[in-house]
N, C-alpha and C. Protein backbone atom coordinates (compact mmCIF):
# COMPACT_ATOMS: atom_id res chain seq x y z
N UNK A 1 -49.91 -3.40 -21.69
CA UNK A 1 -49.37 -3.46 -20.35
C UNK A 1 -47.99 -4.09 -20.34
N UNK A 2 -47.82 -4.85 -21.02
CA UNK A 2 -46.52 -5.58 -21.27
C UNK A 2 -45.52 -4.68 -21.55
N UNK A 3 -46.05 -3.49 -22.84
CA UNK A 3 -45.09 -2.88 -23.06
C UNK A 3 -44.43 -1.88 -22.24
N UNK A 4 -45.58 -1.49 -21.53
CA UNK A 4 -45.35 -0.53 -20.08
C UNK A 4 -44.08 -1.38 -19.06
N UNK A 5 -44.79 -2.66 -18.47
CA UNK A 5 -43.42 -2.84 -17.97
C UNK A 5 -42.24 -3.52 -18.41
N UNK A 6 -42.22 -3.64 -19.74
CA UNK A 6 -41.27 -3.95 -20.42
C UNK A 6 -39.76 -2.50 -20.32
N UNK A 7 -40.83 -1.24 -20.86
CA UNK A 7 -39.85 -0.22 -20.77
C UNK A 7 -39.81 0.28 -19.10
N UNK A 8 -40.20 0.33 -18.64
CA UNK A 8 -39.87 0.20 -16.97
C UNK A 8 -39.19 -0.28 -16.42
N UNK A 9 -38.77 -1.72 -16.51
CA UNK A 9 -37.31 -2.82 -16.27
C UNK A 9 -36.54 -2.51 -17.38
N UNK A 10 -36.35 -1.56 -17.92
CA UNK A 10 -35.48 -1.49 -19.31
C UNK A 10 -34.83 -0.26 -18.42
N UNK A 11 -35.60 0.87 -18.40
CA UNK A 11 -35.57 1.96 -17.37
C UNK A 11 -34.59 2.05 -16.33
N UNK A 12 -35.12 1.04 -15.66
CA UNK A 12 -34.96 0.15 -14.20
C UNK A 12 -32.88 0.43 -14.44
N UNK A 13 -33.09 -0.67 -15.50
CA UNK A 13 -31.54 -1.50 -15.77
C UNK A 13 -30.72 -0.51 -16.01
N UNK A 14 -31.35 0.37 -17.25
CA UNK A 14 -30.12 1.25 -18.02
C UNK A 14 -29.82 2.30 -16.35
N UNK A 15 -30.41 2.56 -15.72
CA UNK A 15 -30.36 3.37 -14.24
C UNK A 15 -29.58 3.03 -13.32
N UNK A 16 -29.75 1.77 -12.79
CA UNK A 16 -29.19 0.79 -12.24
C UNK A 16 -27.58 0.29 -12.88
N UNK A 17 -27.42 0.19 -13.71
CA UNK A 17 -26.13 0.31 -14.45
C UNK A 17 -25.46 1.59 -14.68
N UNK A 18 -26.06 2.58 -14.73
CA UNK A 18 -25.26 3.90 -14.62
C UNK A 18 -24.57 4.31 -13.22
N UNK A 19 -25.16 3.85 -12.42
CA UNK A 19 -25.55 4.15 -11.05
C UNK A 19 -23.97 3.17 -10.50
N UNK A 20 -24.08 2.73 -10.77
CA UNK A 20 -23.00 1.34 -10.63
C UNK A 20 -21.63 1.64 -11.17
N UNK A 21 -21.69 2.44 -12.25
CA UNK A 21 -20.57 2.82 -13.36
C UNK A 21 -20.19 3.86 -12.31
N UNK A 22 -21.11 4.73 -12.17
CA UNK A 22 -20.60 6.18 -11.09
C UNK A 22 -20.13 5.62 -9.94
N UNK A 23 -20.40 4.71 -9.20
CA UNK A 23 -19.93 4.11 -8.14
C UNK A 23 -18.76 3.31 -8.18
N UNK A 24 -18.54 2.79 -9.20
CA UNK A 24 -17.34 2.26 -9.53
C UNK A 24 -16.11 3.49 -9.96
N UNK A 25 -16.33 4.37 -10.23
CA UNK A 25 -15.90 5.49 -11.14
C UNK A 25 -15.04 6.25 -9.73
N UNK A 26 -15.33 6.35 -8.48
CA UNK A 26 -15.12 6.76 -7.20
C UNK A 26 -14.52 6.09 -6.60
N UNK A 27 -14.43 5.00 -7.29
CA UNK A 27 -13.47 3.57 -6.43
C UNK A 27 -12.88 3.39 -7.01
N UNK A 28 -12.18 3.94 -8.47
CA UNK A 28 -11.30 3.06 -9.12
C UNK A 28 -9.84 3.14 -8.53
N UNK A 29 -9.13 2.06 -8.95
CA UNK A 29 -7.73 1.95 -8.41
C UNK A 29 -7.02 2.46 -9.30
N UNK A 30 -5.69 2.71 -8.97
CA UNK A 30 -4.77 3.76 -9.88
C UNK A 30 -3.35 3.05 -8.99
N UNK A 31 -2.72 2.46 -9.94
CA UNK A 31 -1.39 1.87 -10.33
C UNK A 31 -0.40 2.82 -10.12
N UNK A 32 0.45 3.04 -9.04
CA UNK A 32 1.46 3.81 -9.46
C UNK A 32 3.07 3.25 -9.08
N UNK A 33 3.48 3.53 -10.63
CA UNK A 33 4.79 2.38 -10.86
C UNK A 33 6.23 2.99 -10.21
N UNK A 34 7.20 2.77 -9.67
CA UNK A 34 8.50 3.48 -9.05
C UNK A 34 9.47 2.97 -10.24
N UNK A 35 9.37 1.57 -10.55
CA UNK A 35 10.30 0.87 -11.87
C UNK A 35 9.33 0.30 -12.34
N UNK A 36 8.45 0.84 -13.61
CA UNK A 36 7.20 0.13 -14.10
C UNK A 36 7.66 -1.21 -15.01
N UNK A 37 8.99 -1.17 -15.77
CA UNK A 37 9.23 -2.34 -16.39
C UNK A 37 9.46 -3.55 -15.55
N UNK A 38 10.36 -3.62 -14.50
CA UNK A 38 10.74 -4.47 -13.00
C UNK A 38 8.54 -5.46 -13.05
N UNK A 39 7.93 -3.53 -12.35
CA UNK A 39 7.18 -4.03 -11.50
C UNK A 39 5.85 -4.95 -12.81
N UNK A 40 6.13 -3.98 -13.87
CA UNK A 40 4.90 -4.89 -15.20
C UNK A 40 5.06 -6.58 -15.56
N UNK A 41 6.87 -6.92 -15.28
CA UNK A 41 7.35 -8.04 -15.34
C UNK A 41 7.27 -9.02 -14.46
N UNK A 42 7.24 -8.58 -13.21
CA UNK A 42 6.83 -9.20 -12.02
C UNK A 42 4.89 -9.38 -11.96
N UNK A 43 3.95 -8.32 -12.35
CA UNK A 43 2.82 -8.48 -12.43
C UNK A 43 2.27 -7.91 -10.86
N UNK A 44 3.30 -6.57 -10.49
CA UNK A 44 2.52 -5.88 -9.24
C UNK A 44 2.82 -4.38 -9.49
N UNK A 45 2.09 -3.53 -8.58
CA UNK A 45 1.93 -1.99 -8.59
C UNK A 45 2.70 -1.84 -7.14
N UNK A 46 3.90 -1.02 -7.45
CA UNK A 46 4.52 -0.40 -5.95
C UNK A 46 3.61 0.57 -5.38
N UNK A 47 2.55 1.25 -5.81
CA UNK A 47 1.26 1.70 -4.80
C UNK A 47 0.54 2.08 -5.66
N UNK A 48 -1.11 1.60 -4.79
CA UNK A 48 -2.17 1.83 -5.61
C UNK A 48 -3.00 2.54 -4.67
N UNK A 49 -3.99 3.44 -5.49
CA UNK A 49 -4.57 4.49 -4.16
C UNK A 49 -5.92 3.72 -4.95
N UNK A 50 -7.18 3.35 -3.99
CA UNK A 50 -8.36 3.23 -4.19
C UNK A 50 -9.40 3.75 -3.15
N UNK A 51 -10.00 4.74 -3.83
CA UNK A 51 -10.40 5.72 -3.15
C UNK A 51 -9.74 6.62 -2.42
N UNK A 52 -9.56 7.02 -0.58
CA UNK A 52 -8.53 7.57 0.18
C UNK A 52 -7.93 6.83 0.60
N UNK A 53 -7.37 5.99 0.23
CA UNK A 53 -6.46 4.82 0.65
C UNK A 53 -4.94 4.68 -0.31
N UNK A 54 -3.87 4.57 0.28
CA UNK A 54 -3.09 4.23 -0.32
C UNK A 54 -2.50 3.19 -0.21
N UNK A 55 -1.59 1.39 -0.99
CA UNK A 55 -1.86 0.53 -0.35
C UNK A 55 -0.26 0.91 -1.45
N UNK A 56 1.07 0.39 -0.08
CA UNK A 56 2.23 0.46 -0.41
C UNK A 56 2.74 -1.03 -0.92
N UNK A 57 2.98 -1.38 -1.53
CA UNK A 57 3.95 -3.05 -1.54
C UNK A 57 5.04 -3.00 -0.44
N UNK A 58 5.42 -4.14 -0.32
CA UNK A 58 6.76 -4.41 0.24
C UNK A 58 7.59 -3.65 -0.18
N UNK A 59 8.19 -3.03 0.76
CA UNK A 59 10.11 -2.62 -0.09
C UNK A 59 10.84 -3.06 0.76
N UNK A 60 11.82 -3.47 0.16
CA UNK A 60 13.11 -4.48 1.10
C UNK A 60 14.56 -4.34 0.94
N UNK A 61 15.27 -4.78 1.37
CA UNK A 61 16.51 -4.13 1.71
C UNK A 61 17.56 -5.54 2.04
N UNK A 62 18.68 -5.50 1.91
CA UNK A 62 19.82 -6.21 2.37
C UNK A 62 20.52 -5.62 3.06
N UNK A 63 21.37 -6.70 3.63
CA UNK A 63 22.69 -6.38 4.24
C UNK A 63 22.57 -6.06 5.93
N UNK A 64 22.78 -5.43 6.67
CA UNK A 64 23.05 -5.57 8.44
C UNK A 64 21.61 -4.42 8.51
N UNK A 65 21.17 -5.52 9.38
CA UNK A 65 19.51 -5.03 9.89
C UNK A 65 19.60 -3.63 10.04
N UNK A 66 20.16 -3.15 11.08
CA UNK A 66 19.92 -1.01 10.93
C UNK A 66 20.45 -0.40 9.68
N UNK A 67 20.98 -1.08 8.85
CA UNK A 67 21.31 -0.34 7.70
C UNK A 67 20.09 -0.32 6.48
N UNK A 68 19.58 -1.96 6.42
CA UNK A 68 18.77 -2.01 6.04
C UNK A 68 17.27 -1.64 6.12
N UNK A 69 16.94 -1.32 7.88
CA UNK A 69 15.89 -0.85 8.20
C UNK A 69 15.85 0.74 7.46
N UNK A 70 16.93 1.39 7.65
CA UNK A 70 17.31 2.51 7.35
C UNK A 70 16.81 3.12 5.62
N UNK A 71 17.47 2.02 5.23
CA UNK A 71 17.30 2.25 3.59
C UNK A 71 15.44 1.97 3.27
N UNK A 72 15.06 0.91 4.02
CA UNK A 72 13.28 0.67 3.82
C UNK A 72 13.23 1.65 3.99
N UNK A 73 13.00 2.15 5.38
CA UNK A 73 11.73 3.80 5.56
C UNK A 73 12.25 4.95 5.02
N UNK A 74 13.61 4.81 4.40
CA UNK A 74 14.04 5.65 3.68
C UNK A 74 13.25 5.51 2.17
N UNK A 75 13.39 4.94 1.44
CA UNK A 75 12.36 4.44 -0.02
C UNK A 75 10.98 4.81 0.60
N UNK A 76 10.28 4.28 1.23
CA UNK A 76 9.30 4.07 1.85
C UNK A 76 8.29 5.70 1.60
N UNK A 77 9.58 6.72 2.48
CA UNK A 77 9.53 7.97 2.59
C UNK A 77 9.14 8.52 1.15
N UNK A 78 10.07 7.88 0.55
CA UNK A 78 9.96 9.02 -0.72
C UNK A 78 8.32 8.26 -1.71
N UNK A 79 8.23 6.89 -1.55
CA UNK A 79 6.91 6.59 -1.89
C UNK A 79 5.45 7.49 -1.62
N UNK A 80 5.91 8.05 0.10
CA UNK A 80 4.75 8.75 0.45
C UNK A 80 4.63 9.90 0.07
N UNK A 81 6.23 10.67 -0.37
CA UNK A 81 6.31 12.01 -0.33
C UNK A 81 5.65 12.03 -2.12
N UNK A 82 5.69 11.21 -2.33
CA UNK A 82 5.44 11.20 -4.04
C UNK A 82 3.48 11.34 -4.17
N UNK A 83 2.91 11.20 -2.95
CA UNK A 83 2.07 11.13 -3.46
C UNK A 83 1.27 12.18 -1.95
N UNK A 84 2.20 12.81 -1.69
CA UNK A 84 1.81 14.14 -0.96
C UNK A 84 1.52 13.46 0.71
N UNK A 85 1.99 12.41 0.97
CA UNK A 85 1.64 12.01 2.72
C UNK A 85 3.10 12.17 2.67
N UNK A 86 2.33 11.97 4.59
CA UNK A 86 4.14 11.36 5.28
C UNK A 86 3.67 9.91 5.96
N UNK A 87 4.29 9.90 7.27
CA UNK A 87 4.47 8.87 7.74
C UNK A 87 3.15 9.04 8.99
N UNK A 88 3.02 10.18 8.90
CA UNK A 88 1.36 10.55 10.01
C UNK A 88 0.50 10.02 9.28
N UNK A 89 0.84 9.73 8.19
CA UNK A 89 -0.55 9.21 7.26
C UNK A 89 -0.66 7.72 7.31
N UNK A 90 0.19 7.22 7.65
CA UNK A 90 0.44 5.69 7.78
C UNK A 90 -0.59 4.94 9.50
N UNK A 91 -1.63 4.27 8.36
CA UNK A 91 -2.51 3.84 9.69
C UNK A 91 -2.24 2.24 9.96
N UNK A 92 -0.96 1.72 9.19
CA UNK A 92 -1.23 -0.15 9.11
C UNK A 92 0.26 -0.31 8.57
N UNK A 93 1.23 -1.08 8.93
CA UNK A 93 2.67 -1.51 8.50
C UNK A 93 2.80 -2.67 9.16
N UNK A 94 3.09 -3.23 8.26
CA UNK A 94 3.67 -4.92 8.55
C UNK A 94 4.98 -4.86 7.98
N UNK A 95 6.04 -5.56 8.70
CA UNK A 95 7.03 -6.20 8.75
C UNK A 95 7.31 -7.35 8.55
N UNK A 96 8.17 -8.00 7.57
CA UNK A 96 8.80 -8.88 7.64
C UNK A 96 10.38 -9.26 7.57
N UNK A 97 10.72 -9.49 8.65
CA UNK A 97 11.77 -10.23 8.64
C UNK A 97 12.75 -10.80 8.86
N UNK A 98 13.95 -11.16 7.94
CA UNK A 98 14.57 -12.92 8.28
C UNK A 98 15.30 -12.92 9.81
N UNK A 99 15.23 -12.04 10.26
CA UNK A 99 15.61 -12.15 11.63
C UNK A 99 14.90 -11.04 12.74
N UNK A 100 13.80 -11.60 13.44
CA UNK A 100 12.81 -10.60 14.38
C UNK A 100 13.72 -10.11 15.19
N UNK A 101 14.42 -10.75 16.04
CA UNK A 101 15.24 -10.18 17.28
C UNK A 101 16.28 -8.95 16.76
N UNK A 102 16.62 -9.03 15.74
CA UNK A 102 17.83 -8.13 14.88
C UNK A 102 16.85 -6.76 14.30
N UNK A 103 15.38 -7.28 14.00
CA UNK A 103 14.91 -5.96 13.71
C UNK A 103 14.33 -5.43 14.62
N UNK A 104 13.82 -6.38 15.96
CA UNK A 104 13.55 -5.69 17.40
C UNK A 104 14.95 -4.20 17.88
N UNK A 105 15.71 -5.25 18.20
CA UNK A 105 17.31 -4.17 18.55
C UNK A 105 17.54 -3.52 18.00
N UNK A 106 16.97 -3.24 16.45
CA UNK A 106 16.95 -1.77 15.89
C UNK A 106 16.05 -1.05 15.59
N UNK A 107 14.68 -1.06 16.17
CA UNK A 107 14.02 -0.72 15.91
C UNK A 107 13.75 0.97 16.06
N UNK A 108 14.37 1.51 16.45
CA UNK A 108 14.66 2.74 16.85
C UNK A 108 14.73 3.52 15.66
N UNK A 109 15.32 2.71 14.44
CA UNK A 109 15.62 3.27 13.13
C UNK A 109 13.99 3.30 12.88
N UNK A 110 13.44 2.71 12.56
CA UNK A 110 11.68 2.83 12.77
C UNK A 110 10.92 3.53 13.22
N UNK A 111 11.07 3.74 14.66
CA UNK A 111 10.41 4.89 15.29
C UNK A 111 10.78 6.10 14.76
N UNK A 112 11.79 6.32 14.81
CA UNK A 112 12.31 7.95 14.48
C UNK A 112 11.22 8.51 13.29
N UNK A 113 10.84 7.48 12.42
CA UNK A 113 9.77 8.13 11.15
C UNK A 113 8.29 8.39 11.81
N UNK A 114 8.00 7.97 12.61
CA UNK A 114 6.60 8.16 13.20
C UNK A 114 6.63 9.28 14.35
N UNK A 115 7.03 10.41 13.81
CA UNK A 115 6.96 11.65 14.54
C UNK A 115 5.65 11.83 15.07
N UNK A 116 4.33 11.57 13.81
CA UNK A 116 3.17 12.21 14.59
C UNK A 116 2.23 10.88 15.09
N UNK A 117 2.65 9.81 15.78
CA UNK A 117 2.29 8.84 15.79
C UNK A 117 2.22 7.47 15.31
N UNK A 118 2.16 6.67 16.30
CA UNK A 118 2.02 4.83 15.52
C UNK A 118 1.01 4.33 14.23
N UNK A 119 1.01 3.35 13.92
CA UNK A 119 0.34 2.80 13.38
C UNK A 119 0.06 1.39 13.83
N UNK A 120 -1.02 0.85 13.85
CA UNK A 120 -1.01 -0.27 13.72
C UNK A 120 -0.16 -1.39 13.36
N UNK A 121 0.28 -2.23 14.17
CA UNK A 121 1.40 -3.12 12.73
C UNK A 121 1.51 -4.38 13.42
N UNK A 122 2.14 -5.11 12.65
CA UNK A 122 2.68 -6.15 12.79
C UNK A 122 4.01 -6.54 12.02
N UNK A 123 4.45 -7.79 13.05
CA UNK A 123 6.09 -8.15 12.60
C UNK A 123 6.00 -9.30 12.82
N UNK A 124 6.81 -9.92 11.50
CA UNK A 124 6.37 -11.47 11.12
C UNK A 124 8.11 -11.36 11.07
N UNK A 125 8.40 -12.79 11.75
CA UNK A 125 9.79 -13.44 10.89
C UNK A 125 9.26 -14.27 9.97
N UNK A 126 10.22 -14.46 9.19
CA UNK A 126 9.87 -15.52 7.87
C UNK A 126 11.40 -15.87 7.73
N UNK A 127 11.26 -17.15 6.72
CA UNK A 127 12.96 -17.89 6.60
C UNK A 127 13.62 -17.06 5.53
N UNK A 128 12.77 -16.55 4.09
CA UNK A 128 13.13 -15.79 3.40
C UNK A 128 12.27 -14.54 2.70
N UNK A 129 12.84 -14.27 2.02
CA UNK A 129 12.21 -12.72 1.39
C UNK A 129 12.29 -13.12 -0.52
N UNK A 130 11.97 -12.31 -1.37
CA UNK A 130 11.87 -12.21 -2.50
C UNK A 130 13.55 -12.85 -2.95
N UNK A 131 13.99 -12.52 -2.68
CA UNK A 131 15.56 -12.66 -2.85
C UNK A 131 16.32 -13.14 -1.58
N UNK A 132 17.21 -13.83 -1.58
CA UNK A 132 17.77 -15.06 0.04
C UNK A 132 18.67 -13.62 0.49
N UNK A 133 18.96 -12.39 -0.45
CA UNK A 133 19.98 -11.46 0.10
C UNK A 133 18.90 -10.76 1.04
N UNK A 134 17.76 -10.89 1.13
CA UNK A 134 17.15 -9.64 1.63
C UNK A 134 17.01 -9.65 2.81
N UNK A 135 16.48 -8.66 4.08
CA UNK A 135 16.60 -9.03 5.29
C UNK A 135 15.49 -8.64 5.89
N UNK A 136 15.09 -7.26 5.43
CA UNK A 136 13.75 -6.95 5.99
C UNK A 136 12.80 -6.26 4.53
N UNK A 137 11.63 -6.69 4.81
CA UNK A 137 10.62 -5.75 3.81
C UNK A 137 9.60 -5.43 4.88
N UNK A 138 8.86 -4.40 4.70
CA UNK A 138 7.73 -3.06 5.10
C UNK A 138 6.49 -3.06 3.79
N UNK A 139 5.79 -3.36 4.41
CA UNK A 139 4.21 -2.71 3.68
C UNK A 139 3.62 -1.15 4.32
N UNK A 140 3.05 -1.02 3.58
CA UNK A 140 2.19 0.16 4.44
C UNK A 140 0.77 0.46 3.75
N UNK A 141 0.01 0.90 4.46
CA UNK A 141 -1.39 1.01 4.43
C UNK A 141 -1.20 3.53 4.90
N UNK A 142 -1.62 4.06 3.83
CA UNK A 142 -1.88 5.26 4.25
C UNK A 142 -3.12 5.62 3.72
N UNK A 143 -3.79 6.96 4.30
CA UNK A 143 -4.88 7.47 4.00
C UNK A 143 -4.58 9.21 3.55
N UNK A 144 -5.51 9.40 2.57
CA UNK A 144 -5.06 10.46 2.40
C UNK A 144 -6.42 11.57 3.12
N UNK A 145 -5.90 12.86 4.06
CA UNK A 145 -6.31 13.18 4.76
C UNK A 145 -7.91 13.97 4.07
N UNK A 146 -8.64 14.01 4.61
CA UNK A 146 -10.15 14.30 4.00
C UNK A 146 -9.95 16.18 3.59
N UNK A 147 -10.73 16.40 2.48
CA UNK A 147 -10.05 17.91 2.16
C UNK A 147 -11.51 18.81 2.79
């Protein structure tokens, strides 16, 4: 009898661990680098898709707020176009930065990318960014549409 449920919880496990592997196997994350030496040195992924999700890093910008807003959702763009979305696909964007009222008054450069709708978001000032030159950085959160 022992040996019975000995190979039964043996059963059990090797099942239970496969089961887990396949489930993990559907979730795995996938790294995708824009400057992989920059981003391997720093110790981050400029976007990782896990599962239908795509999860953007910051990209940031210097110099006079609409120029700089400009150049984010510009990069931003080509992040999504690289991996077959647009900006309809974008369900979550946070903002940061070193001056709210300056990226309020331009925010227009912003809207113009959300042709087929908002996203969720938020806008944080903060005193600085990765670098004291920078002025604004953008995250984004996209999904990729169900086939």
């Amino acid at each position: 009898m022992n040996k019975l449920l000995l190979g039964a919880l043996l059963l059990a496990a090797s099942f239970g661990a496969s089961a887990q592997d396949n489930a993990g196997a559907k979730d795995k994350k996938t790294c995708y680098n824009m400057d992989a030496a920059f981003e391997n040195q720093m110790g981050y992924c400029q976007a990782v898709r896990s599962g239908n999700t795509l999860y953007i890093s910051g990209t940031a910008a210097s110099g006079d707020m609409p120029v700089a807003i400009g150049k984010v959702y510009g990069d931003l763009k080509k992040t999504l176009a690289a991996h077959g979305l647009t900006f309809a696909d974008v369900v979550k964007e946070t903002v940061y930065a070193t001056d709210l009222d300056a990226f309020i008054k331009h925010h227009q450069v912003r809207k113009a990318m959300y042709t087929g709708g908002y996203p969720a978001a938020t806008w944080l000032q903060v005193p600085r960014l990765f670098t004291p030159a920078l002025v604004v950085e953008v995250e984004l959160v996209a999904t990729f549409p169900a086939k």
